[in-house]
N, C-alpha and C. Protein backbone atom coordinates (compact mmCIF):
# COMPACT_ATOMS: atom_id res chain seq x y z
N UNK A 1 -4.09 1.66 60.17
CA UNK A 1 -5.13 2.61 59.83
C UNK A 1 -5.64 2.40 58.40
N UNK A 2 -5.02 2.27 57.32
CA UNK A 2 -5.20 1.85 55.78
C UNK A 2 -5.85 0.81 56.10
N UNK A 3 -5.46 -0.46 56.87
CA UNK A 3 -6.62 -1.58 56.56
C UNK A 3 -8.11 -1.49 57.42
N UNK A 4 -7.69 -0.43 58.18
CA UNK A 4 -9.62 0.01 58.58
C UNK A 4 -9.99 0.68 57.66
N UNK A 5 -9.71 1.53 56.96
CA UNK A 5 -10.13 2.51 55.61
C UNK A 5 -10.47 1.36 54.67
N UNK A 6 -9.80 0.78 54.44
CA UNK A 6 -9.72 -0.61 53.32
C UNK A 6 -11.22 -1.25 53.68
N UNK A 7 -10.95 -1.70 54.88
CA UNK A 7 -12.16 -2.87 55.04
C UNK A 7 -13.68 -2.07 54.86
N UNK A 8 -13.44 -0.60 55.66
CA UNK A 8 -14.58 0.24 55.69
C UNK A 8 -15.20 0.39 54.31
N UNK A 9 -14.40 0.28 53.10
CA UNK A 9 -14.93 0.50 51.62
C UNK A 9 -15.37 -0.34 51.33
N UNK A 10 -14.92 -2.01 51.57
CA UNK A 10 -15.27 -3.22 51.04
C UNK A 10 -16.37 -3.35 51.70
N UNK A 11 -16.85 -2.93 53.17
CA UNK A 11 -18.06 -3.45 53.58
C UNK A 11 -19.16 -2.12 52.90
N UNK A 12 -18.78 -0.73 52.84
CA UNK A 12 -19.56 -0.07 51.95
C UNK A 12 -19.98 -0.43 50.67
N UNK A 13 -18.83 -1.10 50.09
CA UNK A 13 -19.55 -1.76 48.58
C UNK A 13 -20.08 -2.83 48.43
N UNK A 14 -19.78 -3.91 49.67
CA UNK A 14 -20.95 -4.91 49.60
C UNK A 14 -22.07 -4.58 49.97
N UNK A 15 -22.30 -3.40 51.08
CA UNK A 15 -23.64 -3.09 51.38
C UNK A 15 -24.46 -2.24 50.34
N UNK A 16 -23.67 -1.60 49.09
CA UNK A 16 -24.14 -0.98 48.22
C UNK A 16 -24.52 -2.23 46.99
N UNK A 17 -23.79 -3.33 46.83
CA UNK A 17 -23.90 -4.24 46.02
C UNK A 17 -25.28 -5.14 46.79
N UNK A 18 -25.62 -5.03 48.04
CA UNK A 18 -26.73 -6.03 48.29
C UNK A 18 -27.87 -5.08 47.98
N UNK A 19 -27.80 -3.81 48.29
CA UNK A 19 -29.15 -2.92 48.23
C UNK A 19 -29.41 -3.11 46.44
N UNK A 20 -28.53 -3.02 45.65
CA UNK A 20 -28.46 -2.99 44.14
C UNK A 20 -29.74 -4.29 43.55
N UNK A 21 -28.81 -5.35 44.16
CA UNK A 21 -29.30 -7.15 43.90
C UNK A 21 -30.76 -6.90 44.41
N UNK A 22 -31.20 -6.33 45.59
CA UNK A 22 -32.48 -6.52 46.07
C UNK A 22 -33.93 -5.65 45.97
N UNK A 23 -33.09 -4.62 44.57
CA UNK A 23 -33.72 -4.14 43.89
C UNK A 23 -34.27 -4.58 42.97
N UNK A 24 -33.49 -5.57 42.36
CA UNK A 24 -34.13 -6.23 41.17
C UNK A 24 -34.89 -7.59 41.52
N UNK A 25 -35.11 -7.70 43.31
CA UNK A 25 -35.67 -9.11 43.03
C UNK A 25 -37.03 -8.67 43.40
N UNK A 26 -38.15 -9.32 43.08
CA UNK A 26 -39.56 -9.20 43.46
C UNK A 26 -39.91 -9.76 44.55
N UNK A 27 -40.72 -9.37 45.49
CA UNK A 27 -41.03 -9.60 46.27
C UNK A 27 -42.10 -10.28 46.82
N UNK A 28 -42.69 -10.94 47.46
CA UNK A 28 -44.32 -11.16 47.50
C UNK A 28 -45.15 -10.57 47.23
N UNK A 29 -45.88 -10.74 46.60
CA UNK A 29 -47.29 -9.54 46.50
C UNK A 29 -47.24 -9.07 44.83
N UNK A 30 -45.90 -9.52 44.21
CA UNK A 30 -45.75 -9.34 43.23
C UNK A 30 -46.56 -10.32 42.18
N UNK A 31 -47.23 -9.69 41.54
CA UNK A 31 -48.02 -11.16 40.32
C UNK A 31 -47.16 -11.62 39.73
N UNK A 32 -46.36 -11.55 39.15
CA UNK A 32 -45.14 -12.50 38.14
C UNK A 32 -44.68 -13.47 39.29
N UNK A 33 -44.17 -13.11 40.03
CA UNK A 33 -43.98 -14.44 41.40
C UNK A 33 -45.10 -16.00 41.38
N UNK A 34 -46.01 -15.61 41.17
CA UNK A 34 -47.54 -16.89 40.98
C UNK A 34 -47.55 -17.30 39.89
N UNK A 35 -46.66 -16.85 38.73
CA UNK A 35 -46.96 -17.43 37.39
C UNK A 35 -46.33 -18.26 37.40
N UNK A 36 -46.53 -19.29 36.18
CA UNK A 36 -45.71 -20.64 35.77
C UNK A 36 -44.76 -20.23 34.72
N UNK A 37 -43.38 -20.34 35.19
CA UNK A 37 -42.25 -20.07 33.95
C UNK A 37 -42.63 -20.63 32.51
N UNK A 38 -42.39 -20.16 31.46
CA UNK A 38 -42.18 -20.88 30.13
C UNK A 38 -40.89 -21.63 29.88
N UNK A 39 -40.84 -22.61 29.54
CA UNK A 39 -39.89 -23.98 28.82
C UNK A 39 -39.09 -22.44 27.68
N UNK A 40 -37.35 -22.52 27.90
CA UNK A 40 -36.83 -22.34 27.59
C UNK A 40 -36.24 -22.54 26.04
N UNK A 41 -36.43 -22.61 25.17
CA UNK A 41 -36.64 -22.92 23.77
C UNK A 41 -35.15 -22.38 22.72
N UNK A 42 -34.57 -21.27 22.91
CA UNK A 42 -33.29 -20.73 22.73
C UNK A 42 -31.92 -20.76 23.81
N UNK A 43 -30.76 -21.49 23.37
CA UNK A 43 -29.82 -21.56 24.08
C UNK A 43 -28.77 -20.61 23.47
N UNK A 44 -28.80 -19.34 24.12
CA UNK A 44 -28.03 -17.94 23.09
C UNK A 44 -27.78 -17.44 23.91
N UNK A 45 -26.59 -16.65 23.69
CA UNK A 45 -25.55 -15.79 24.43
C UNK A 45 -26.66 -14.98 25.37
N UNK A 46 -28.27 -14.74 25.03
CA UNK A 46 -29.19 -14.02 26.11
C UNK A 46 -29.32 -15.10 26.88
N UNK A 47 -29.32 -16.29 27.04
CA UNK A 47 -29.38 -16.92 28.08
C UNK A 47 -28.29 -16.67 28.65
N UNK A 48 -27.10 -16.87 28.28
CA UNK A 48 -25.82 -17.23 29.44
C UNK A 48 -25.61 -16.15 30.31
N UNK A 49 -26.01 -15.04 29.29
CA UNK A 49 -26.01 -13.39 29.84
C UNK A 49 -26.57 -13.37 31.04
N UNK A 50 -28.03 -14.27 31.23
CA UNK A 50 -29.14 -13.69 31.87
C UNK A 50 -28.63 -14.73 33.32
N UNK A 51 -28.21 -15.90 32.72
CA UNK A 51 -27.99 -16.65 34.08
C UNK A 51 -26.48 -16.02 34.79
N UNK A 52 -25.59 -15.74 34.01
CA UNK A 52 -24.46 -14.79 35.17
C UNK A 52 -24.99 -13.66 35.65
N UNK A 53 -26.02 -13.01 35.26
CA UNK A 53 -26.84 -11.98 35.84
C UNK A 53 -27.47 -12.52 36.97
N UNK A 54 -27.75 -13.28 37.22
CA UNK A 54 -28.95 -14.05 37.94
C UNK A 54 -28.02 -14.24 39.23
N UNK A 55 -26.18 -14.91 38.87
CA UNK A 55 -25.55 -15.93 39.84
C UNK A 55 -25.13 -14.41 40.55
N UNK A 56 -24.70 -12.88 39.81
CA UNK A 56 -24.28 -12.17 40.11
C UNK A 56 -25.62 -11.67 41.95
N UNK A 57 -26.60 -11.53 41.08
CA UNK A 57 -27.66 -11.00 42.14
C UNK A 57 -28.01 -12.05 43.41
N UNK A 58 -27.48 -13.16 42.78
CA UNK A 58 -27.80 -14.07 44.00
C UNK A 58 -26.58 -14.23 44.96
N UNK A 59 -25.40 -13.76 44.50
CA UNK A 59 -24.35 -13.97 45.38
C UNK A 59 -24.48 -12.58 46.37
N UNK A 60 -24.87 -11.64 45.93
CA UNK A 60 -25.39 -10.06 46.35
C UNK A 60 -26.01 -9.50 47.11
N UNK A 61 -27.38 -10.38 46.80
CA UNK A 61 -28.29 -10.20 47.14
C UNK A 61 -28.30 -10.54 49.00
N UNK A 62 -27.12 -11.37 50.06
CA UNK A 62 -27.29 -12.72 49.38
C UNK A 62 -27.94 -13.85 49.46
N UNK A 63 -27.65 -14.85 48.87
CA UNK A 63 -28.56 -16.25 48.82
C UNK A 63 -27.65 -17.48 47.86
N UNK A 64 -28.20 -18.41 48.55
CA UNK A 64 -27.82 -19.74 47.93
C UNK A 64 -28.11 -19.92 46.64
N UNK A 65 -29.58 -19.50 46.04
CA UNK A 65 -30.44 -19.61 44.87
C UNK A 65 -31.25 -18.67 44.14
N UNK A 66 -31.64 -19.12 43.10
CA UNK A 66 -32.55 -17.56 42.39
C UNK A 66 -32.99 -18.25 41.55
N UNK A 67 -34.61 -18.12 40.85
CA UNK A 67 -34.95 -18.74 39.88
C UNK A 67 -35.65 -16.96 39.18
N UNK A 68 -35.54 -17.15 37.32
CA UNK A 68 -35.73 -16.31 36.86
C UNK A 68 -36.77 -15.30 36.96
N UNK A 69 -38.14 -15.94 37.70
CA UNK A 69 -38.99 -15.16 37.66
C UNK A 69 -39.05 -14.11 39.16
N UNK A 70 -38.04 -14.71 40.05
CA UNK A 70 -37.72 -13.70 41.03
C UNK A 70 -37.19 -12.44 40.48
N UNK A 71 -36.32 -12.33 39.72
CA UNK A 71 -35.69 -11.49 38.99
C UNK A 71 -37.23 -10.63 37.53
N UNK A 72 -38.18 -10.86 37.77
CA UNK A 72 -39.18 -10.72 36.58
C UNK A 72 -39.27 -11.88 35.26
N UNK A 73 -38.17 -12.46 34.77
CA UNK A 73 -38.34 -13.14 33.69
C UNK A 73 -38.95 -14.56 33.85
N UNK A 74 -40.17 -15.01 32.96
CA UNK A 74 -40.80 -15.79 32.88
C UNK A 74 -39.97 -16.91 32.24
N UNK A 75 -38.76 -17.61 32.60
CA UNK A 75 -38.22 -18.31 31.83
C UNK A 75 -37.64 -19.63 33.06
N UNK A 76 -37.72 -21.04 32.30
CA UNK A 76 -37.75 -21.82 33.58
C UNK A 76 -36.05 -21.54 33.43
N UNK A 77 -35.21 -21.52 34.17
CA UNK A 77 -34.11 -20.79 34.51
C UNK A 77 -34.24 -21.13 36.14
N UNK A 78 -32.69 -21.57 36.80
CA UNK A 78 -32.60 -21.29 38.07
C UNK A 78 -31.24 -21.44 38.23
N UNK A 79 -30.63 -20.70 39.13
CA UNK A 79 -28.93 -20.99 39.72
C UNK A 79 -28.91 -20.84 40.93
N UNK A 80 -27.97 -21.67 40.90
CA UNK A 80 -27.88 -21.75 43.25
C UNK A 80 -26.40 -21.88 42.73
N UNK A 81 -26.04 -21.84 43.71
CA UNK A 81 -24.77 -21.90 44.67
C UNK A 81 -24.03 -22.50 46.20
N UNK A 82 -24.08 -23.78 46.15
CA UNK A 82 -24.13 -24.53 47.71
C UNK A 82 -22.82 -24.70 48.19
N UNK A 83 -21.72 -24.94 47.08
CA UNK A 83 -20.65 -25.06 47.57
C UNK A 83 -19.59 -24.67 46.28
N UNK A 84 -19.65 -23.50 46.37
CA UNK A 84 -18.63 -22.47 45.26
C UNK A 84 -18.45 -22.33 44.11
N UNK A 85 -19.30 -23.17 43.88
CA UNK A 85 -19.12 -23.81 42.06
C UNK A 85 -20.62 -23.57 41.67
N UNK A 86 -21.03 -22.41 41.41
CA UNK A 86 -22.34 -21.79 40.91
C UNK A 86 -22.99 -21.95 39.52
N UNK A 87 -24.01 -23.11 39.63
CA UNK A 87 -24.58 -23.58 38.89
C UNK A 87 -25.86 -23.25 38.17
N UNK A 88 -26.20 -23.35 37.26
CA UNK A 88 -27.50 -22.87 36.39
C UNK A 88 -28.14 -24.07 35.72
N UNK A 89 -29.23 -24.22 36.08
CA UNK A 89 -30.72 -25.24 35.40
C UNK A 89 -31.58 -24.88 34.32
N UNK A 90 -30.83 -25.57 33.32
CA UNK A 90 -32.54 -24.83 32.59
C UNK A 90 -33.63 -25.84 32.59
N UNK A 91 -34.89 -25.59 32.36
CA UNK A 91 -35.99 -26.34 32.02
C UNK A 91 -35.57 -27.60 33.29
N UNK A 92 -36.04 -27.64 34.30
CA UNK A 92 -35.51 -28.50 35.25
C UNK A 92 -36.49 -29.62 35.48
N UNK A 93 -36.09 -30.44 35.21
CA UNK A 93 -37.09 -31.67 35.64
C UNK A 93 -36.79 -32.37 36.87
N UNK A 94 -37.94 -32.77 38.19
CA UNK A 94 -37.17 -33.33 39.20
C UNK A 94 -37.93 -34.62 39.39
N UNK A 95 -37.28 -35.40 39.16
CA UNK A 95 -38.10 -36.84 39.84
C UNK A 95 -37.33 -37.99 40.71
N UNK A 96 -38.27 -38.93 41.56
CA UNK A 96 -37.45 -40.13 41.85
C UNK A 96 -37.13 -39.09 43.08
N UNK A 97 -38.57 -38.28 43.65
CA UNK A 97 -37.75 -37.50 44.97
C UNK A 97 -38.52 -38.77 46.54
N UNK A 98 -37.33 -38.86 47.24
CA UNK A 98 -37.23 -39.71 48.41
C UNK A 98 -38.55 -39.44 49.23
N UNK A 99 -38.86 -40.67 49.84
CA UNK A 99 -39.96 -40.61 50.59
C UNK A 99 -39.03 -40.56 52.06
N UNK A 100 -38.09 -40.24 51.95
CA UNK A 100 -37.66 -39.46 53.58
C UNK A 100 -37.74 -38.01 53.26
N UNK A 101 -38.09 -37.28 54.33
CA UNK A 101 -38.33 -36.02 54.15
C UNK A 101 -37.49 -35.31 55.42
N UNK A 102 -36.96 -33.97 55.11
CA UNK A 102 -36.92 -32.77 56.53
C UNK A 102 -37.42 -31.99 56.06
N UNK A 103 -37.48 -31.46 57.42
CA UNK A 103 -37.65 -30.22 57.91
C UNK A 103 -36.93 -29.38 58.22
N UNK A 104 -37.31 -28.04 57.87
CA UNK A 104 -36.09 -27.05 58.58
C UNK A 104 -36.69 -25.55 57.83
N UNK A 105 -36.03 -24.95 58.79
CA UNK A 105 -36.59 -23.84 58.55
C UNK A 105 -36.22 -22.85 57.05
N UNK A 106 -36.65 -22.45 56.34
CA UNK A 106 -35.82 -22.03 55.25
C UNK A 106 -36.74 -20.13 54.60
N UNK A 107 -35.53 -19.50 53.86
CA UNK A 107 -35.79 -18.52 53.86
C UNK A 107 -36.00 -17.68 52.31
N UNK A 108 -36.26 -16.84 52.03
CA UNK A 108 -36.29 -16.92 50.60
C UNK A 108 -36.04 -15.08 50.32
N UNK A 109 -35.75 -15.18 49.25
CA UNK A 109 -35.19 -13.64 48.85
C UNK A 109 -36.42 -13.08 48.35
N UNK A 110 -37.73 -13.65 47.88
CA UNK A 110 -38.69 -13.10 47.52
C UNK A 110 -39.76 -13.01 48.75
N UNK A 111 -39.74 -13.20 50.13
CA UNK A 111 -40.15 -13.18 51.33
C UNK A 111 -38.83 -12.40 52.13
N UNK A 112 -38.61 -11.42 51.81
CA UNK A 112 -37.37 -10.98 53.02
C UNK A 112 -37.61 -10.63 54.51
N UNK A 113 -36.85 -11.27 55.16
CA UNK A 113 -36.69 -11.12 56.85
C UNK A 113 -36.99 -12.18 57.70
N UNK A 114 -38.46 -13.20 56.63
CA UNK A 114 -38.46 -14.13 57.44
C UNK A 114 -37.93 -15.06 57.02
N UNK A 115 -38.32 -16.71 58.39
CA UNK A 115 -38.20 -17.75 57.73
C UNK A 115 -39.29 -18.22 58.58
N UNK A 116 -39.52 -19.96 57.71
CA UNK A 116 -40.35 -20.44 58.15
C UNK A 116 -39.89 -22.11 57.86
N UNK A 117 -41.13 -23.17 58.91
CA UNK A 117 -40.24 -24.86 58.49
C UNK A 117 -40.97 -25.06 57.07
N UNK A 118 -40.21 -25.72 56.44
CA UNK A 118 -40.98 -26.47 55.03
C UNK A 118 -39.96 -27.82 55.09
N UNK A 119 -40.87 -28.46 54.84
CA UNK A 119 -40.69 -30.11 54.77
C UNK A 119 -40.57 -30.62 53.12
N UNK A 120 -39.57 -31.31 52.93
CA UNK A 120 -38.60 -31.47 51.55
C UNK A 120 -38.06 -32.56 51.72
N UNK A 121 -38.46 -33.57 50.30
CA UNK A 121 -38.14 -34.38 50.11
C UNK A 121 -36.20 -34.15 50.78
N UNK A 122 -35.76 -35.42 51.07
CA UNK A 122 -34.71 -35.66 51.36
C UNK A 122 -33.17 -35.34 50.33
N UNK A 123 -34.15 -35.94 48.91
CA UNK A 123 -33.20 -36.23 47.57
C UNK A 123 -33.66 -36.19 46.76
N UNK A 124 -33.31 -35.98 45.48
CA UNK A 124 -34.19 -36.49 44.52
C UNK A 124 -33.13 -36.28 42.61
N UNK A 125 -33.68 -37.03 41.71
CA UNK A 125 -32.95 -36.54 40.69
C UNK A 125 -33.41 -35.75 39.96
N UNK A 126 -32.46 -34.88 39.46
CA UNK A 126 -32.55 -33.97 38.34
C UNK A 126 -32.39 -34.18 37.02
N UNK A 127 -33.06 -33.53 36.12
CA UNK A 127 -32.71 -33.49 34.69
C UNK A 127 -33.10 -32.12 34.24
N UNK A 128 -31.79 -31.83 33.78
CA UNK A 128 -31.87 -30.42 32.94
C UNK A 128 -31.21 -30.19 31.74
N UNK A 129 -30.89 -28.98 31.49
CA UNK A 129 -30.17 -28.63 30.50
C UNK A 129 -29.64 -27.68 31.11
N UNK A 130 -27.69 -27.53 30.67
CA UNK A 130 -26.59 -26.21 31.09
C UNK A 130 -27.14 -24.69 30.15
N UNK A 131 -26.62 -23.93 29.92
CA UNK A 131 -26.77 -22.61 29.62
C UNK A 131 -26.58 -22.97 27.53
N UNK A 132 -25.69 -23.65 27.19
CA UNK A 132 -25.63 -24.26 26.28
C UNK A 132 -26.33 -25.55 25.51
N UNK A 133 -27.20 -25.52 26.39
CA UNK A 133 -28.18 -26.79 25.81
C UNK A 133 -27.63 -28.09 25.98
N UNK A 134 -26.75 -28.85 26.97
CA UNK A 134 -26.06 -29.69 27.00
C UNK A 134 -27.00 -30.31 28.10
N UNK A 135 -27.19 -31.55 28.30
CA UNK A 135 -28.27 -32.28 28.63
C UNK A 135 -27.54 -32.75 30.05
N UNK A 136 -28.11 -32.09 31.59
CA UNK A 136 -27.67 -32.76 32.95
C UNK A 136 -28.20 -33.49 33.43
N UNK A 137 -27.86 -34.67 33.89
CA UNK A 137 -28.73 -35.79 34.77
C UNK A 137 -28.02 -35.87 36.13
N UNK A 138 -28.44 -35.96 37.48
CA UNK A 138 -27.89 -36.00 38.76
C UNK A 138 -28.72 -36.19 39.42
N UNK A 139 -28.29 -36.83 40.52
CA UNK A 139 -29.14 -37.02 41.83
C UNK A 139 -28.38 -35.80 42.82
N UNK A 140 -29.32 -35.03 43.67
CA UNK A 140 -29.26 -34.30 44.63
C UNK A 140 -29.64 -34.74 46.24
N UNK A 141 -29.22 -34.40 47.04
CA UNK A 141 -29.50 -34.57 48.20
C UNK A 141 -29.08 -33.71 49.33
N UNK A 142 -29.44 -33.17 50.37
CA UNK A 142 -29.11 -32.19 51.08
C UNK A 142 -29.30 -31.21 50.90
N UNK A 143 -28.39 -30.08 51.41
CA UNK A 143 -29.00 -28.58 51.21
C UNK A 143 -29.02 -28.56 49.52
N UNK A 144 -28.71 -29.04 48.90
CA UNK A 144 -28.55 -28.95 47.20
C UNK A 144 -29.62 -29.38 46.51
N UNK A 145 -30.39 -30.90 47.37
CA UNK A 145 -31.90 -31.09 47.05
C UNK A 145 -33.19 -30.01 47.53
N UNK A 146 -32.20 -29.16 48.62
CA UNK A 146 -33.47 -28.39 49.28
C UNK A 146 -33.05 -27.08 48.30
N UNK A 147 -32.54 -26.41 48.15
CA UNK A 147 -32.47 -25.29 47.68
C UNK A 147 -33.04 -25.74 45.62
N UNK A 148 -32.86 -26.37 45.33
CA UNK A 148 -33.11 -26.68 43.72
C UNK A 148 -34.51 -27.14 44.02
N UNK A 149 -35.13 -27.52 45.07
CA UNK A 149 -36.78 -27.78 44.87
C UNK A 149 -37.15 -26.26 45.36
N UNK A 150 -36.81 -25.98 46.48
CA UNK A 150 -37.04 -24.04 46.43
C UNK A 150 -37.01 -23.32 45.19
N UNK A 151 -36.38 -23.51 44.85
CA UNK A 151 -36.08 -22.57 43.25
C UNK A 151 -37.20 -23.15 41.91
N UNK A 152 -36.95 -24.34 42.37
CA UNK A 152 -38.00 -24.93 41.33
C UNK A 152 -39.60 -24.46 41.54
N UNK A 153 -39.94 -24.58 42.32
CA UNK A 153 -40.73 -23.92 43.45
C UNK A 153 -41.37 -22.26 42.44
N UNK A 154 -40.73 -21.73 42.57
CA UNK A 154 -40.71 -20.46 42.15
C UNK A 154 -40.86 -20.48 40.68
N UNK A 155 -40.30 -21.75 39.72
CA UNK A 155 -40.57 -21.87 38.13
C UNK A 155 -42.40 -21.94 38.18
N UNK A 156 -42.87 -22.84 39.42
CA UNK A 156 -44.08 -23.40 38.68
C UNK A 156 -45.00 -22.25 39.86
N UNK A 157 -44.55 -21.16 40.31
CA UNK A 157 -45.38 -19.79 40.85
C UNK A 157 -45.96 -20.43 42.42
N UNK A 158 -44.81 -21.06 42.89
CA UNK A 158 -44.89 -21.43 44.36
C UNK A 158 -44.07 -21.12 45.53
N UNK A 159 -44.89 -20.30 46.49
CA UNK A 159 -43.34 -19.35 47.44
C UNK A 159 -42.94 -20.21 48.71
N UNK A 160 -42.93 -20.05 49.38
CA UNK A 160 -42.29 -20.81 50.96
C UNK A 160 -43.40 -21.05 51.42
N UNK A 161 -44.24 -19.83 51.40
CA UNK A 161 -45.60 -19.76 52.31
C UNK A 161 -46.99 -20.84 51.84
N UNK A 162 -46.43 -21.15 50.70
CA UNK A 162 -47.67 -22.37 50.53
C UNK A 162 -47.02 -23.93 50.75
N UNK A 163 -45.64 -23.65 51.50
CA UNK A 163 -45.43 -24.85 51.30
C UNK A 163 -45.19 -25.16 53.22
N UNK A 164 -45.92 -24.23 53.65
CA UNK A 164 -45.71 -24.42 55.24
C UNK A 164 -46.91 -24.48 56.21
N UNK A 165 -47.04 -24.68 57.35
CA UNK A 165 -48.11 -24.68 57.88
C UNK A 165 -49.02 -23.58 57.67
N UNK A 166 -50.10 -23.31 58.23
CA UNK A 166 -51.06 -22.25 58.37
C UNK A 166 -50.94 -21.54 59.09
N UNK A 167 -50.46 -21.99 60.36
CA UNK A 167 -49.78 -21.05 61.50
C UNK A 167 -48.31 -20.32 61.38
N UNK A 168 -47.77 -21.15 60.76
CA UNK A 168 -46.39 -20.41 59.89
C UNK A 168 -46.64 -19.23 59.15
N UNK A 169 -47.50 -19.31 58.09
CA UNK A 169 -47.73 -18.78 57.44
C UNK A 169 -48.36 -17.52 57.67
N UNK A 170 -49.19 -17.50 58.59
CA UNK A 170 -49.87 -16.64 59.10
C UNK A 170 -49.02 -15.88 60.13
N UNK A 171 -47.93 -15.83 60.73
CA UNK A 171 -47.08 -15.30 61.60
C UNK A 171 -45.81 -14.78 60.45
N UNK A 172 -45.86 -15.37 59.72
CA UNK A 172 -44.66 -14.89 58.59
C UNK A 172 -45.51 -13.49 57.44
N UNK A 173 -46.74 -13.57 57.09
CA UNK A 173 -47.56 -13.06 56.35
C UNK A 173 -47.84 -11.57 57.45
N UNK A 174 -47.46 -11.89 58.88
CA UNK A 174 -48.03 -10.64 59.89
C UNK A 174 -46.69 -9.91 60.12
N UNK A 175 -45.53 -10.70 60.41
CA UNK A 175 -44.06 -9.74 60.37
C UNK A 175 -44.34 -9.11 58.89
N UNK A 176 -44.33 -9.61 57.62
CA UNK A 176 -44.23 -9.21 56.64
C UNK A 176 -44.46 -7.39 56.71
N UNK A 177 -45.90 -7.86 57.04
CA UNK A 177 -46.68 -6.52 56.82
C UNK A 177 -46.63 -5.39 58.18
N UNK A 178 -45.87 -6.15 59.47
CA UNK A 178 -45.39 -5.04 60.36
C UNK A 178 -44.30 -4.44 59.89
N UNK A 179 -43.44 -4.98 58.87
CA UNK A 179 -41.99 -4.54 58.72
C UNK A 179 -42.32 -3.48 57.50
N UNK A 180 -43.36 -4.49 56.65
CA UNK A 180 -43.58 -3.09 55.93
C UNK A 180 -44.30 -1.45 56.27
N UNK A 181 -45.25 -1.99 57.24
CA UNK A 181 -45.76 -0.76 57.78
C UNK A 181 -44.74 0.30 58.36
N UNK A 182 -43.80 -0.77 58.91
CA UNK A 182 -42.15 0.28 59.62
C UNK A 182 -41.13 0.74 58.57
N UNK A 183 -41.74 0.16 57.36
CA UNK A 183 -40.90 0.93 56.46
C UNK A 183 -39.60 -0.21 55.77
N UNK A 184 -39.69 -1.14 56.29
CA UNK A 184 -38.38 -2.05 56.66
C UNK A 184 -38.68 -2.89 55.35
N UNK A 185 -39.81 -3.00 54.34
CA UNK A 185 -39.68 -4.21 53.37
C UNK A 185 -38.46 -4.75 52.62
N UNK A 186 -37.62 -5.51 53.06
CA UNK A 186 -36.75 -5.83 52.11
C UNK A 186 -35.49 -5.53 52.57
N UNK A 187 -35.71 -4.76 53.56
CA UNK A 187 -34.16 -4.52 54.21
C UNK A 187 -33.37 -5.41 54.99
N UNK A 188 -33.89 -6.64 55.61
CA UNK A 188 -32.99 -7.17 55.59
C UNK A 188 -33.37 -8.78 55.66
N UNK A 189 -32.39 -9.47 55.33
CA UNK A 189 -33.07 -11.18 55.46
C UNK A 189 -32.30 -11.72 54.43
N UNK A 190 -31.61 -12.68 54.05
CA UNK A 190 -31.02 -13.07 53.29
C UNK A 190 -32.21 -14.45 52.52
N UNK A 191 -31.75 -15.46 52.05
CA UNK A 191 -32.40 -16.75 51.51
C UNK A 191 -31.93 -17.47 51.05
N UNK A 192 -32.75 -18.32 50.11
CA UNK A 192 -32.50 -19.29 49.49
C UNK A 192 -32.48 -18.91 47.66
């Protein structure tokens, strides 16, 4: 009986910890979402602050990824999370991305409920900087190339929906606005 009481709290406080996270993220329709982040210029305890803030809402929320201006801040900033070891980009540069591409359907925390296909380079390399100004170079590939061009995506004020068909888009743009008419914006859908 204690570990049904037990579990019953833990799933109450994650469901109180996702409603929290998905308060603070913006949504479509939001203008700061379309803007182009600013180049990061100070590497200070407000950065490191802002990116465990960021990994906190994205594990919460949840989602693989989060770039700062989902959260409101105009700062090129992004952290994902693909395989447990939750990482942060600053000022992200991506090049040398593969002329093999997929597809697949993918979802985003600033579009909640749906998803839609977007087609993504295969791989590609990165260059950034850590939370400390320490200079990263890597090649990505897989869900780790797809989720860091998503996020990147969002630095230069670009959502899922411009990166998918017209018919996608237009069926994702019409749930949107039935779910909101039902009251439902944001309630449920996880992402990228």
């Amino acid at each position: 009986m204690a570990v049904t009481r037990e579990n019953e709290r833990d799933r109450i406080e994650l469901s109180r910890r996702e409603r929290e996270a998905r308060r603070d993220i913006r949504v479509i329709g939001d203008p700061v979402l379309r803007e182009q982040a600013l180049e990061v210029t100070e590497f200070d305890r407000a950065l490191r602050k802002l990116a465990k803030r960021m990994i906190r809402i994205m594990h919460d929320a949840p989602g693989v990824g989060l770039a700062a201006p989902q959260i409101g801040v105009l700062q090129r900033l992004l952290v994902y999370d693909v395989d447990d070891d939750p990482r942060a980009l600053v000022n992200p540069r991506l090049d040398e991305l593969s002329a093999e591409t997929v597809e697949t359907d993918e979802g985003c925390l600033s579009v909640p409920g749906v998803t839609m296909p977007v087609s993504r380079p295969a791989s590609l390399r990165v260059r950034a900087f850590d939370t400390a100004g320490e200079p990263l170079e890597f090649h990505a590939e897989g869900l780790e190339a797809r989720v860091i061009q998503h996020e990147y995506d969002h630095l230069e004020g670009v959502l899922i929906v411009d990166r998918t068909s017209r018919s996608a888009r237009a069926a994702a743009l019409r749930e949107l606005r039935e779910r909101e008419d039902a009251g439902l914006r944001g309630a449920v859908g996880g992402g990228l």
